[in-house]
Structures are given as C-alpha cells and as structure tokens.
C-alpha atoms as a PDB file:
ATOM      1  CA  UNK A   1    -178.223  21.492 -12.290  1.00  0.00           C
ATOM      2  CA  UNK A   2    -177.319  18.819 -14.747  1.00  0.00           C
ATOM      3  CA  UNK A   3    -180.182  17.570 -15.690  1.00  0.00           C
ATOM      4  CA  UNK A   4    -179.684  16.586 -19.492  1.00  0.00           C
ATOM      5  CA  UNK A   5    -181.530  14.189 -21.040  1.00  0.00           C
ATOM      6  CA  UNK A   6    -179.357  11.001 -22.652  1.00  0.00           C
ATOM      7  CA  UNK A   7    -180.694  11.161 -26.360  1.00  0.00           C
ATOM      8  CA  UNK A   8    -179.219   8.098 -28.734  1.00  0.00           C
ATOM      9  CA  UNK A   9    -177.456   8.406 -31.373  1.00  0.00           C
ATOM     10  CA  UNK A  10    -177.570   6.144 -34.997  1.00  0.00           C
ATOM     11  CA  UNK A  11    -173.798   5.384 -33.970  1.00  0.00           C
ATOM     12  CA  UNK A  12    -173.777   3.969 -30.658  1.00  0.00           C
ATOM     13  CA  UNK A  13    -176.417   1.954 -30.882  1.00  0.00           C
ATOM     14  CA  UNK A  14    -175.203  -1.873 -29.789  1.00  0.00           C
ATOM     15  CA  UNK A  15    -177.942  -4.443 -31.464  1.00  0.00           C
ATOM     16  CA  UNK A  16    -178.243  -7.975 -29.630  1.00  0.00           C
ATOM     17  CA  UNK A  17    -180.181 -10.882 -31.224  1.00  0.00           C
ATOM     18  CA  UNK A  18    -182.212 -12.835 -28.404  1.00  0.00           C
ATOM     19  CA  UNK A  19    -184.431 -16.010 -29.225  1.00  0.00           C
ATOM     20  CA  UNK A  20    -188.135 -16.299 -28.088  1.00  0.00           C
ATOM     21  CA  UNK A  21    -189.550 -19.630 -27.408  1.00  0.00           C
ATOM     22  CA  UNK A  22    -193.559 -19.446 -28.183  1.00  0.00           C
ATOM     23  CA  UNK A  23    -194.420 -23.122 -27.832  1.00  0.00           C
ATOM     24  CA  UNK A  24    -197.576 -23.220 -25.618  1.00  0.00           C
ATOM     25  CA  UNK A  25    -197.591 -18.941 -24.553  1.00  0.00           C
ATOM     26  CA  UNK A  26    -200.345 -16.853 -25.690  1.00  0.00           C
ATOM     27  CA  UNK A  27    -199.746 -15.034 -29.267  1.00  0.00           C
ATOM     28  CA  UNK A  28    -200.239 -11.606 -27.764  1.00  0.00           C
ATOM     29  CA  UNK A  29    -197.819 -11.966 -24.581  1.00  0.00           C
ATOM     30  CA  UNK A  30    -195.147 -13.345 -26.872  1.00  0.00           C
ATOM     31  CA  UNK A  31    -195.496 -10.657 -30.040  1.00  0.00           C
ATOM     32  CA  UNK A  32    -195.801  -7.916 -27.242  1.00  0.00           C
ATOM     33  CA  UNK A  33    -192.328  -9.262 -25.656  1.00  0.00           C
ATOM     34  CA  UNK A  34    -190.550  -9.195 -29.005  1.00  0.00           C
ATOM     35  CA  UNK A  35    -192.449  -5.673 -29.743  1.00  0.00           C
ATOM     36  CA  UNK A  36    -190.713  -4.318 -27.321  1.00  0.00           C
ATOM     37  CA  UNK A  37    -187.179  -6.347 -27.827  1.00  0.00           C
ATOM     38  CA  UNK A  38    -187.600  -4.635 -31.482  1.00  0.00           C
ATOM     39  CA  UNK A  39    -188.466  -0.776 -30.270  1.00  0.00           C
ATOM     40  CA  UNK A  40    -185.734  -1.040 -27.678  1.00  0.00           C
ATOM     41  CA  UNK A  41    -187.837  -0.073 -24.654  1.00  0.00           C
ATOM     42  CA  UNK A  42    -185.884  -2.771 -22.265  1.00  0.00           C
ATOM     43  CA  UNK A  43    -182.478  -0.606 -22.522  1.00  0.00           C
ATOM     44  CA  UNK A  44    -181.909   2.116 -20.393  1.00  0.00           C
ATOM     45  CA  UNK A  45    -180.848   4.142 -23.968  1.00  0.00           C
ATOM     46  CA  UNK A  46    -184.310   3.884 -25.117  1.00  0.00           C
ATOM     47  CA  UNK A  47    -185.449   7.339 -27.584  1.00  0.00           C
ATOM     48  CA  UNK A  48    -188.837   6.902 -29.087  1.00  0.00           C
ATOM     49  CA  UNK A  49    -187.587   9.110 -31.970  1.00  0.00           C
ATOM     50  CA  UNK A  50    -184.641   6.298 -32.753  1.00  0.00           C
ATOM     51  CA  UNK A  51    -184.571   2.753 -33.733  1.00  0.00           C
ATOM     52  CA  UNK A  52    -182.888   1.530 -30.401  1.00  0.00           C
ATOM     53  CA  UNK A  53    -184.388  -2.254 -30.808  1.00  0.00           C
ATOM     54  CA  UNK A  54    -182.130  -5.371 -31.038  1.00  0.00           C
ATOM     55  CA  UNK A  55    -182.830  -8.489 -33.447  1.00  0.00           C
ATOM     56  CA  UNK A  56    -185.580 -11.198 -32.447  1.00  0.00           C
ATOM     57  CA  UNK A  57    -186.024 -14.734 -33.429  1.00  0.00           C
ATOM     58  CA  UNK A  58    -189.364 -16.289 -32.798  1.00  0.00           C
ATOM     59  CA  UNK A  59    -189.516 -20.475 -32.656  1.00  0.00           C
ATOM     60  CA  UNK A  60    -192.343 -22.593 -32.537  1.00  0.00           C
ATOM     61  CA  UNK A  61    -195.145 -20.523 -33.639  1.00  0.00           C
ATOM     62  CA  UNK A  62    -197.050 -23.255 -34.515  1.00  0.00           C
ATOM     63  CA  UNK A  63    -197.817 -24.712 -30.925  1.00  0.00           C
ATOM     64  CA  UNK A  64    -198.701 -20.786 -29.740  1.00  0.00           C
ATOM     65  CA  UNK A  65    -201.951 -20.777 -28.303  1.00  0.00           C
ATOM     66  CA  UNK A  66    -205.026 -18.359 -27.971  1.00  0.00           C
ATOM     67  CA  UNK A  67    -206.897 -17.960 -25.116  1.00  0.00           C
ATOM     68  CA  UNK A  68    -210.402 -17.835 -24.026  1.00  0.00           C
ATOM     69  CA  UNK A  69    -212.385 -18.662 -27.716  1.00  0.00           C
ATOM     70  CA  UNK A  70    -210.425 -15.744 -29.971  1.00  0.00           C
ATOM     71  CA  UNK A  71    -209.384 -19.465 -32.273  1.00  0.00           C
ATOM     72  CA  UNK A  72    -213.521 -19.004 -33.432  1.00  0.00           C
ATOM     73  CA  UNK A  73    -214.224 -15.550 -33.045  1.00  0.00           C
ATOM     74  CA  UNK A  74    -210.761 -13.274 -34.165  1.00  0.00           C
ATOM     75  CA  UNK A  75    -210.993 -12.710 -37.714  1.00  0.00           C
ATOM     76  CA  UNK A  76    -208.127 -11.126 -39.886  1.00  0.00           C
ATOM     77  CA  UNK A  77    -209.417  -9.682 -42.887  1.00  0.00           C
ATOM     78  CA  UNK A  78    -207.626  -7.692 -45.658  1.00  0.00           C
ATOM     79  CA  UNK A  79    -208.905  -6.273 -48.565  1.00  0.00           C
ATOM     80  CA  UNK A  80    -207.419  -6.335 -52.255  1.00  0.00           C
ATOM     81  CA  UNK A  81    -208.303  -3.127 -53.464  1.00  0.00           C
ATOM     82  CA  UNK A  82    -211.041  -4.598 -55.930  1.00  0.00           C
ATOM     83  CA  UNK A  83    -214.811  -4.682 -55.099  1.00  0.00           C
ATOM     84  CA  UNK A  84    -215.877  -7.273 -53.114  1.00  0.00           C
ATOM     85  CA  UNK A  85    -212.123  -8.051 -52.439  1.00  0.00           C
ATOM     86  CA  UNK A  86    -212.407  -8.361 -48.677  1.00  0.00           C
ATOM     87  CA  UNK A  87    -211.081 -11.948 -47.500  1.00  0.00           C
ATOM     88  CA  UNK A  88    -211.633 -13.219 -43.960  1.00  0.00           C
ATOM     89  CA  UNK A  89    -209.681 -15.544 -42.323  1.00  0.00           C
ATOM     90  CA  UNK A  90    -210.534 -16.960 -39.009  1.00  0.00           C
ATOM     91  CA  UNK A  91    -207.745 -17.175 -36.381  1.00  0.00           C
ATOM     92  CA  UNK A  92    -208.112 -20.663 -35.935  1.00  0.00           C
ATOM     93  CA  UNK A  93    -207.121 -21.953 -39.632  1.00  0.00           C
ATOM     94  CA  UNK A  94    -204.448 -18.748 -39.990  1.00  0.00           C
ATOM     95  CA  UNK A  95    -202.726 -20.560 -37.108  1.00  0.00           C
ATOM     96  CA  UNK A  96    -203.157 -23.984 -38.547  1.00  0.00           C
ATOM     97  CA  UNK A  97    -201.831 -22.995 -42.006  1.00  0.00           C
ATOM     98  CA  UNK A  98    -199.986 -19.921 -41.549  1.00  0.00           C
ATOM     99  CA  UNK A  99    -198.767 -18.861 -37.670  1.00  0.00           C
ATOM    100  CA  UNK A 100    -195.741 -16.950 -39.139  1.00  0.00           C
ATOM    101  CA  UNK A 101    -197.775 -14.549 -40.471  1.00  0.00           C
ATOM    102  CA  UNK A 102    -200.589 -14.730 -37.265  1.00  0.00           C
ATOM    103  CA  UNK A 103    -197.620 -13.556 -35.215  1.00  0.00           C
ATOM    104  CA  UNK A 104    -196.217 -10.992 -37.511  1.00  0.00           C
ATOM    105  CA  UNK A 105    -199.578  -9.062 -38.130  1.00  0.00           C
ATOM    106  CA  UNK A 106    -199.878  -9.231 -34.259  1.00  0.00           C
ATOM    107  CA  UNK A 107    -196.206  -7.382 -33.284  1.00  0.00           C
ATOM    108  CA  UNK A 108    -196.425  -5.274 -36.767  1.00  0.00           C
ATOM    109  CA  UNK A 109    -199.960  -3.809 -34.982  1.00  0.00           C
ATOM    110  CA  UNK A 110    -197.693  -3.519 -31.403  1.00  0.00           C
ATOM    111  CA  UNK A 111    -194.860  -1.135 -33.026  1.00  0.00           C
ATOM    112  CA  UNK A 112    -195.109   2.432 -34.591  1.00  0.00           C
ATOM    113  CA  UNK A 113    -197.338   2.661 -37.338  1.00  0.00           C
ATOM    114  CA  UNK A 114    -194.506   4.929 -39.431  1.00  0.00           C
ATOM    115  CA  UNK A 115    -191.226   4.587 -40.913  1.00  0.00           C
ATOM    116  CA  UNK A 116    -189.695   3.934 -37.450  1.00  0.00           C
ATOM    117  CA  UNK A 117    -192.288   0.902 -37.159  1.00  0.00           C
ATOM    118  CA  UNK A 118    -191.325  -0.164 -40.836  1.00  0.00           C
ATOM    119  CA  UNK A 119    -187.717  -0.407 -40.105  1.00  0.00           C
ATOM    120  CA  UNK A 120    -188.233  -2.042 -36.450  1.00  0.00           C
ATOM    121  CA  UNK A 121    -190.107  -4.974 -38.576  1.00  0.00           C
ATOM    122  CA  UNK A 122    -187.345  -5.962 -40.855  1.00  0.00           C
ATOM    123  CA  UNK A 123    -185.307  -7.254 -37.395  1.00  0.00           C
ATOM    124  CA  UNK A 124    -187.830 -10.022 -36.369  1.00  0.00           C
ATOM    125  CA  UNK A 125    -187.138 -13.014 -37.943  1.00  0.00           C
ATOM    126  CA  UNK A 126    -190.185 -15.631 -37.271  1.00  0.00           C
ATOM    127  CA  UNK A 127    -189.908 -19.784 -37.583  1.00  0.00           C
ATOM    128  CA  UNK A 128    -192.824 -22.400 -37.315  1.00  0.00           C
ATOM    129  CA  UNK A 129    -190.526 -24.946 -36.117  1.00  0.00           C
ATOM    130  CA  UNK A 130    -187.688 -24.959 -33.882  1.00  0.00           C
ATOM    131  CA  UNK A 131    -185.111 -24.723 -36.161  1.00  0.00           C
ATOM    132  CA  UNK A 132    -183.462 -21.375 -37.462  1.00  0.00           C
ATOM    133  CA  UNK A 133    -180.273 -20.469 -39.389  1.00  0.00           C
ATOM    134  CA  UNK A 134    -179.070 -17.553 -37.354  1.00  0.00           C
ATOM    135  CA  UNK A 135    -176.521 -19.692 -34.792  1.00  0.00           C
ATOM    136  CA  UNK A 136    -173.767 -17.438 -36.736  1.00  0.00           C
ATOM    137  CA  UNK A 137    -175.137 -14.099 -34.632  1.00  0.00           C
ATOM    138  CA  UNK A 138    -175.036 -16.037 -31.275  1.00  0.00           C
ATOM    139  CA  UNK A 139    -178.239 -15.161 -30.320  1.00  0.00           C
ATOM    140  CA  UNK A 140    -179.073 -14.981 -26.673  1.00  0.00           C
ATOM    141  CA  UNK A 141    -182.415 -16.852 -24.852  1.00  0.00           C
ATOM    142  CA  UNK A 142    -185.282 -14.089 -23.799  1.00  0.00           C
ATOM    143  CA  UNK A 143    -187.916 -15.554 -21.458  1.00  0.00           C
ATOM    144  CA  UNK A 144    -191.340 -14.746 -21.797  1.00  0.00           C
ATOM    145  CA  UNK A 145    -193.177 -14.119 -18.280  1.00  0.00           C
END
C-alpha cells in the first residue's frame, strides 16, 4: 500500500522559459496555453497549492486574431474608482493600440484569482513584435495546437 501522493516542494522546483508564437492564433487559445505553461499543469509535479509554472514569452501579439465578431462586440471596461469613472474599450482598438495588455487581461482572468495567481503573472513576459531580450535564458519553442 504505497499510495502517497508526490506533493512539490519551493526547492525542487526546475523553471524552464518556452516562447509562444501568437501571429495569426486566436487570443484565447494562445493566453490559455501560456496559462497553463505559468500554473505548471503540463508537468507531472503539478500541486495546485504551489507555484510549479515555468517562464513564458509571448511574440507577435499584434497579428493575434479574434474570432467570430468578438473585434465589435468584446468590451473591456475598468472603472477608476470615481463616479462616472467607467471606461470602455472595444476589443477591436485595444488590439490595434494596445495587444500586450489584450493578452495579459486575458491569461491574468485564466490563472488563480489569489496570491498564487499574482505571483504566476510576474513570469509572462509579453512582446508586440517579434523581438525580445531574453536569448540569455535560452528559452525553448512551445507550439500552440
């Protein structure tokens, strides 16, 4: 009868960086790919009660798509505290002028909304372009199916 559970520890935790392509993938399949690079759920370590997760980089945001017509009808609004402070943006211009933050708002929304979720967000590091300045970590290529 040995059936113990594996539980991870802070210590033996190994982190990997991987790169996700986004040019031309829907927003949600990518950010729910590097949502669960960043919990950790693709090792066979995986605790829910530890950050297992390994470092993501996200390139070409700006040529990520939407499908169906979410580009007129998603709106992302946020509120600053004041009366009549609610802003709306609609998805199509936040992707025009801002997809970094269209794709962090959608894989902050796909992690743990706690502490654990808080400090799984700080390893995603998210580029418009192609280029990125993290060659140094030798980060390996994750495919998006």
């Amino acid at each position: 009868m040995n059936n113990i559970t594996y539980s991870a520890k802070k210590g033996e935790i190994e982190r990997k960086w991987y790169i996700i392509d986004a040019s031309n993938k829907p927003l949600g399949r990518v950010a729910a790919e590097a949502a669960k690079l960043l919990r950790g759920k693709h090792k066979p370590t995986f605790t829910p009660n530890v950050d297992t997760g390994d470092h993501v980089i996200i390139l070409n945001t700006k040529n990520v798509i939407l499908t169906g017509r979410k580009s007129e009808q998603k709106i992302y609004r946020h509120h600053s505290g004041y009366i009549g402070g609610m802003k709306e943006v609609v998805a199509k211009d936040m992707l025009e002028n801002n997809p970094e933050k269209a794709m962090m708002l959608a894989i902050k929304g796909m992690l743990p909304h706690n502490r654990l979720g808080r400090q799984m967000i700080n390893k995603v590091r998210i580029y418009a372009g192609s280029e990125h300045e993290n060659q140094a970590q030798k980060p390996e290529i994750w495919e998006v199916k």
